[in-house]
C-alpha atoms as a PDB file:
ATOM      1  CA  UNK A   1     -24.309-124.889  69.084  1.00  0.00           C
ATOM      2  CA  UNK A   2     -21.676-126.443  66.769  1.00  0.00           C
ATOM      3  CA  UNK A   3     -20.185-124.532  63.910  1.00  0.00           C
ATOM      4  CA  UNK A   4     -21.950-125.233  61.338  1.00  0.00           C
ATOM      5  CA  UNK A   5     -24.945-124.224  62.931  1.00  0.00           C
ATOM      6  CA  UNK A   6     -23.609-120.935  63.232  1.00  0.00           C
ATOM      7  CA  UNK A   7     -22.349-120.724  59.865  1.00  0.00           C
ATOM      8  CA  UNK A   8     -25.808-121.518  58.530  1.00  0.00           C
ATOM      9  CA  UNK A   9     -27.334-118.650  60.792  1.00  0.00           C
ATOM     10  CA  UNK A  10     -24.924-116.140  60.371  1.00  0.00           C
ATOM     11  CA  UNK A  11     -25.615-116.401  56.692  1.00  0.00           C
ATOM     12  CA  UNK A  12     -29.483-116.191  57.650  1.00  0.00           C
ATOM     13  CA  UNK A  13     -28.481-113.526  59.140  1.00  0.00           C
ATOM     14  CA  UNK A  14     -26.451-111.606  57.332  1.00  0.00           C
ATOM     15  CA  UNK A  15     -28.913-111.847  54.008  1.00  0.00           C
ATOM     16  CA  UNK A  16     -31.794-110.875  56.118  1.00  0.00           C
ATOM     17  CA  UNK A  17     -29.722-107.715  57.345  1.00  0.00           C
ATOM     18  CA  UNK A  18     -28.605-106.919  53.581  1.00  0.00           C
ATOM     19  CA  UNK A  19     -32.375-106.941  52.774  1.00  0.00           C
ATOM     20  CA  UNK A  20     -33.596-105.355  55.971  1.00  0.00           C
ATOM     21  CA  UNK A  21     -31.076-102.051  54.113  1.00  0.00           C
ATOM     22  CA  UNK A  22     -33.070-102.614  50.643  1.00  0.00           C
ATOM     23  CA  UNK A  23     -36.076-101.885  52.740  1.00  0.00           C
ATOM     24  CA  UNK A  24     -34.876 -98.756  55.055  1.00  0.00           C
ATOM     25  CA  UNK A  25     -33.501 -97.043  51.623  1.00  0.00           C
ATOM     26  CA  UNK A  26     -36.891 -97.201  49.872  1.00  0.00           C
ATOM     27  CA  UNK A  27     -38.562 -96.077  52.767  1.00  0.00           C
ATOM     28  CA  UNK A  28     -35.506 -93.353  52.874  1.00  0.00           C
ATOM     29  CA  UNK A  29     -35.794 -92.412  48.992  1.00  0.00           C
ATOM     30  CA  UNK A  30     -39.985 -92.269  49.090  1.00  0.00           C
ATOM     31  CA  UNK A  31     -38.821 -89.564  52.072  1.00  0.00           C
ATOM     32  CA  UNK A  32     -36.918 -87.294  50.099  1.00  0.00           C
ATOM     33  CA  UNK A  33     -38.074 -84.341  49.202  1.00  0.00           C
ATOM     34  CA  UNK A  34     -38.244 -83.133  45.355  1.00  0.00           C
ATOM     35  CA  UNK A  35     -35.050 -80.920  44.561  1.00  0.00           C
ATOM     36  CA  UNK A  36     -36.361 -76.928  44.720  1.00  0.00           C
ATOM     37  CA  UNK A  37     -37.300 -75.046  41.071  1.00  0.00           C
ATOM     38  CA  UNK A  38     -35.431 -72.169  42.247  1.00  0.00           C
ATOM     39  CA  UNK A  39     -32.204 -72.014  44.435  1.00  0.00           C
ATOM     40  CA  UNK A  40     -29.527 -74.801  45.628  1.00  0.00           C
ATOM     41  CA  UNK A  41     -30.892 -78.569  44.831  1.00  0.00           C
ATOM     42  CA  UNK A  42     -27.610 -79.160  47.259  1.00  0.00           C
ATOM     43  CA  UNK A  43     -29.511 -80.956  50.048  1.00  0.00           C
ATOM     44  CA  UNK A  44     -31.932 -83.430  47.849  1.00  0.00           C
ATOM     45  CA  UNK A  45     -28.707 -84.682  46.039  1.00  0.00           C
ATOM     46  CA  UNK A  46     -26.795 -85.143  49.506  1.00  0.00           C
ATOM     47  CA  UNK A  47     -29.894 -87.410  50.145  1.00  0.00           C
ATOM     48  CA  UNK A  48     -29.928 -88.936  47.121  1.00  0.00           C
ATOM     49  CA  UNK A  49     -25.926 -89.983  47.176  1.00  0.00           C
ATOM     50  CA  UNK A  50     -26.650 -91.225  50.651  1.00  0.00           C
ATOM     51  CA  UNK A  51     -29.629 -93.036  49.381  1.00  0.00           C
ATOM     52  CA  UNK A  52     -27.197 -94.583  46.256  1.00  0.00           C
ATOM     53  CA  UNK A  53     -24.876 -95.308  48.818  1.00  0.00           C
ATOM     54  CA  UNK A  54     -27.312 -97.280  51.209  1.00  0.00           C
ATOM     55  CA  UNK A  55     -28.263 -99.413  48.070  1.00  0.00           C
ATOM     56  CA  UNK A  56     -24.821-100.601  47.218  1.00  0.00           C
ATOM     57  CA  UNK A  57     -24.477-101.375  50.785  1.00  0.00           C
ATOM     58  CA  UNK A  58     -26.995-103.288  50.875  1.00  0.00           C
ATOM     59  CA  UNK A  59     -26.682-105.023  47.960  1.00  0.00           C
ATOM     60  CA  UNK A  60     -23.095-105.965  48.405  1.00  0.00           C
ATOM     61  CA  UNK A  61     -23.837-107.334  52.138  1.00  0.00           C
ATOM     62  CA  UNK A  62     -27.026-109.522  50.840  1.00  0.00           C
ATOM     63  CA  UNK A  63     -25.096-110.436  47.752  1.00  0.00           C
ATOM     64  CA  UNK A  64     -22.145-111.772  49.549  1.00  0.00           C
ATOM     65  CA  UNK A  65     -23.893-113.344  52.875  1.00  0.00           C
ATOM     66  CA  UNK A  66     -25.809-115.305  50.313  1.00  0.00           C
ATOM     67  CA  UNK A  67     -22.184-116.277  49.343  1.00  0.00           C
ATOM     68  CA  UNK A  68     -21.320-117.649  52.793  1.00  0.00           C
ATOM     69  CA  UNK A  69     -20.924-121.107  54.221  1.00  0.00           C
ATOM     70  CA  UNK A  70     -24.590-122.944  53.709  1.00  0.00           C
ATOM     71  CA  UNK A  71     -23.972-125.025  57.239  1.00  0.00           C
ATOM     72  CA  UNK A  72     -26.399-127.197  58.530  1.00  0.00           C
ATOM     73  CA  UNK A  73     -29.199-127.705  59.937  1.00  0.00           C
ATOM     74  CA  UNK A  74     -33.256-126.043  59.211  1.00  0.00           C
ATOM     75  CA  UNK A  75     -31.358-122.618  58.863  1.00  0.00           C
ATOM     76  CA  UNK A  76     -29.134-124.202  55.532  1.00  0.00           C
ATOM     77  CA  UNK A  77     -31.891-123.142  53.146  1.00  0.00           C
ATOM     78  CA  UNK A  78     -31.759-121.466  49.708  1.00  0.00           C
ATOM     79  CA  UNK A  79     -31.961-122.666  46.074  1.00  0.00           C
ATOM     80  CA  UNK A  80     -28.214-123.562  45.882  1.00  0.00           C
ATOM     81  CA  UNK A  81     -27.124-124.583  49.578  1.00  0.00           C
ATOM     82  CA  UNK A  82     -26.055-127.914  48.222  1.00  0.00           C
ATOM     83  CA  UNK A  83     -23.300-126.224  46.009  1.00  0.00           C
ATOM     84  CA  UNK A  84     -19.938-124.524  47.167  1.00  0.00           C
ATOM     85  CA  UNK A  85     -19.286-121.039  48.516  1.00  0.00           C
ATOM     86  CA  UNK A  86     -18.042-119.643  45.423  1.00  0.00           C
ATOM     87  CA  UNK A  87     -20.140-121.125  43.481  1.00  0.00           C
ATOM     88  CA  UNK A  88     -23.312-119.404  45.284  1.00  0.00           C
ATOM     89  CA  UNK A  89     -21.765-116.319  45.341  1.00  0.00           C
ATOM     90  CA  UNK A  90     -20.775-116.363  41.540  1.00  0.00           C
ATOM     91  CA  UNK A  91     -24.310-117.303  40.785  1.00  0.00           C
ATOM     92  CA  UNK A  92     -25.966-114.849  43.510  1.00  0.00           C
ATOM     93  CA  UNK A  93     -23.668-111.893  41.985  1.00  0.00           C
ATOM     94  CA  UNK A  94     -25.034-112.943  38.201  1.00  0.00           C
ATOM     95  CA  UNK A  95     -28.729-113.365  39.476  1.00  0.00           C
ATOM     96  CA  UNK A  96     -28.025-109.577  41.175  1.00  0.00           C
ATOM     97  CA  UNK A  97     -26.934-108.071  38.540  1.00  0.00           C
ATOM     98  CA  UNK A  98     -29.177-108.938  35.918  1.00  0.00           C
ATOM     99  CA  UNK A  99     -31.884-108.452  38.416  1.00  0.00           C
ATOM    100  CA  UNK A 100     -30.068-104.405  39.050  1.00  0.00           C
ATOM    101  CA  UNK A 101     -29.758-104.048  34.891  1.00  0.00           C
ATOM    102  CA  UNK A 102     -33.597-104.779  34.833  1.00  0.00           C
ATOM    103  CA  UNK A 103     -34.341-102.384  37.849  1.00  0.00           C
ATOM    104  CA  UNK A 104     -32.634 -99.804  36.776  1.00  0.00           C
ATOM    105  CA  UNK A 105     -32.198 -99.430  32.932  1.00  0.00           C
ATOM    106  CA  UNK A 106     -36.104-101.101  32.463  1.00  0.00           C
ATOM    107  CA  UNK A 107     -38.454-101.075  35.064  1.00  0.00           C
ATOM    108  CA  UNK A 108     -37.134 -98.052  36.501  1.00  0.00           C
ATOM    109  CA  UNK A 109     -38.536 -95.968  33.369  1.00  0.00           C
ATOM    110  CA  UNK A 110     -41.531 -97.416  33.462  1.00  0.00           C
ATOM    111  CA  UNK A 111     -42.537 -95.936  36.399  1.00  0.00           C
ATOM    112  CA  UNK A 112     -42.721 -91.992  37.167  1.00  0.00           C
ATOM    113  CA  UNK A 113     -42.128 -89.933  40.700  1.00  0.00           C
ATOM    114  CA  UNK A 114     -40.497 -91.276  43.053  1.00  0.00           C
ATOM    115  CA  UNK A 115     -41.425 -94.532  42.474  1.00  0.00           C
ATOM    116  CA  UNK A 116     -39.267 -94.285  39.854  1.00  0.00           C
ATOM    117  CA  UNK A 117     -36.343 -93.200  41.346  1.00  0.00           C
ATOM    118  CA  UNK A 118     -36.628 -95.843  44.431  1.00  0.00           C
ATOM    119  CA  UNK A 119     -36.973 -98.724  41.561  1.00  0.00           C
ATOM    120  CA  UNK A 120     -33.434 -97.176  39.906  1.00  0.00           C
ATOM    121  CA  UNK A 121     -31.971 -96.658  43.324  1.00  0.00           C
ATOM    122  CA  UNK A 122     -32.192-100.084  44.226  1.00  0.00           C
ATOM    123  CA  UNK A 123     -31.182-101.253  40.837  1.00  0.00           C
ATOM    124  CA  UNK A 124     -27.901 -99.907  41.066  1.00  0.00           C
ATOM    125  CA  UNK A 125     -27.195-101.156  44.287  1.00  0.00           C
ATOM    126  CA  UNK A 126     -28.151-104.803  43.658  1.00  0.00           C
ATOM    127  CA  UNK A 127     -26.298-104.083  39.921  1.00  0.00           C
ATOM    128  CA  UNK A 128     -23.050-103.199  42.064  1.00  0.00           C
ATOM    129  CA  UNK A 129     -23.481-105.550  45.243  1.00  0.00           C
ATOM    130  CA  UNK A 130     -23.253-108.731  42.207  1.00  0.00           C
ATOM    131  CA  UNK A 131     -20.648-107.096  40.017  1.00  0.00           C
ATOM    132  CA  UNK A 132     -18.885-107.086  43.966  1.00  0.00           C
ATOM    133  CA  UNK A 133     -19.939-110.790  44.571  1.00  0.00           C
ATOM    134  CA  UNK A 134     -18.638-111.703  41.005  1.00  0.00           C
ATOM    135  CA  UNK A 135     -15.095-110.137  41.758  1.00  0.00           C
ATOM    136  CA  UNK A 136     -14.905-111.582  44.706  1.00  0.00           C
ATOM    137  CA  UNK A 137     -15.838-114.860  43.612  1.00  0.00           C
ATOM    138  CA  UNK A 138     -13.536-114.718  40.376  1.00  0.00           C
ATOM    139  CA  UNK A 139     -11.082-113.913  43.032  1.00  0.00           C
ATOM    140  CA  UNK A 140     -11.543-116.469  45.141  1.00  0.00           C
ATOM    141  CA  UNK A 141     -11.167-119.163  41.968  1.00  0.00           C
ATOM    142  CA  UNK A 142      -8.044-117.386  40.868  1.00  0.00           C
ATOM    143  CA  UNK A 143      -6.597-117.813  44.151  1.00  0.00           C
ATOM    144  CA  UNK A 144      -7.539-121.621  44.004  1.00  0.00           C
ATOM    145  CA  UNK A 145      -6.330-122.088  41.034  1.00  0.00           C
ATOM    146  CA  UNK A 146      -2.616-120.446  41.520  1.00  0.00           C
ATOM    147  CA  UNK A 147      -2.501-122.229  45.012  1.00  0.00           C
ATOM    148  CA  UNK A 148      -3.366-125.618  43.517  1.00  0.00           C
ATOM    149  CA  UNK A 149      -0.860-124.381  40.845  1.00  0.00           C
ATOM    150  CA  UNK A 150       1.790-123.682  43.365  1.00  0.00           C
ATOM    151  CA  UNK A 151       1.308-127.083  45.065  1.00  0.00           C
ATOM    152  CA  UNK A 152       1.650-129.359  42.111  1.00  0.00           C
ATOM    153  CA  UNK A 153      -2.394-130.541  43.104  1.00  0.00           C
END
């Protein structure tokens, strides 16, 4: 298997993985039990930070393997596999974002229970995994740009 090959299914990979966590926190958040009326509410909000944490996980790790290397080959799929690293991962981290802001500060109150909460849980991670993949991105230009800079190019 040549590289590129590789590249192309790690990054299959690695977005499939990054969803695969989308999927195990819902199923984790629909699990949690309601905080008690009376006494310490200490154990639902461990779950729920752990559940908030799985999110941005997973949001960051689909955000950015979307970001990888297309490669070639039937695994180079995607709307913008034709177009540069950065460029897919600027655009994947916008598309994530707005797609989190809508999750969690719209859709998010529309529901009630824990439906509710799993729609604002994953918001904020897919909100956070593209402000991540926009950083990094932005980095990744900057970097360009001073090197190209640096070498007179």
């Amino acid at each position: 298997m040549d590289r590129s090959r590789l590249l192309a299914a790690l990054r299959v990979g690695v977005v499939t993985v990054g969803l695969a966590g989308f999927v195990a926190v819902a199923a984790f958040v629909f699990d949690l039990p309601p905080p008690p009326e009376t006494g310490d509410g200490l154990p639902a909000a461990f779950g729920f930070a752990i559940a908030v944490l799985g999110a941005v996980v997973a949001g960051v790790v689909t955000v950015v393997g979307y970001g990888l290397p297309a490669g070639d080959g039937r695994l180079r799929v995607g709307p913008l596999a034709d177009r540069p690293s950065t460029y897919r991962l600027v655009a994947g981290g916008a598309a994530a974002a707005v797609l989190g802001l809508g999750f969690s500060f719209g859709l998010a109150f529309l529901t009630s229970g824990m439906v509710s909460v799993t729609v604002w849980v994953l918001g904020v991670g897919l909100l956070v995994g593209g402000l991540v993949a926009g950083a990094l991105g932005g980095l990744a230009v900057g970097v360009r740009l001073v090197a190209d800079a640096a070498t007179g190019g």
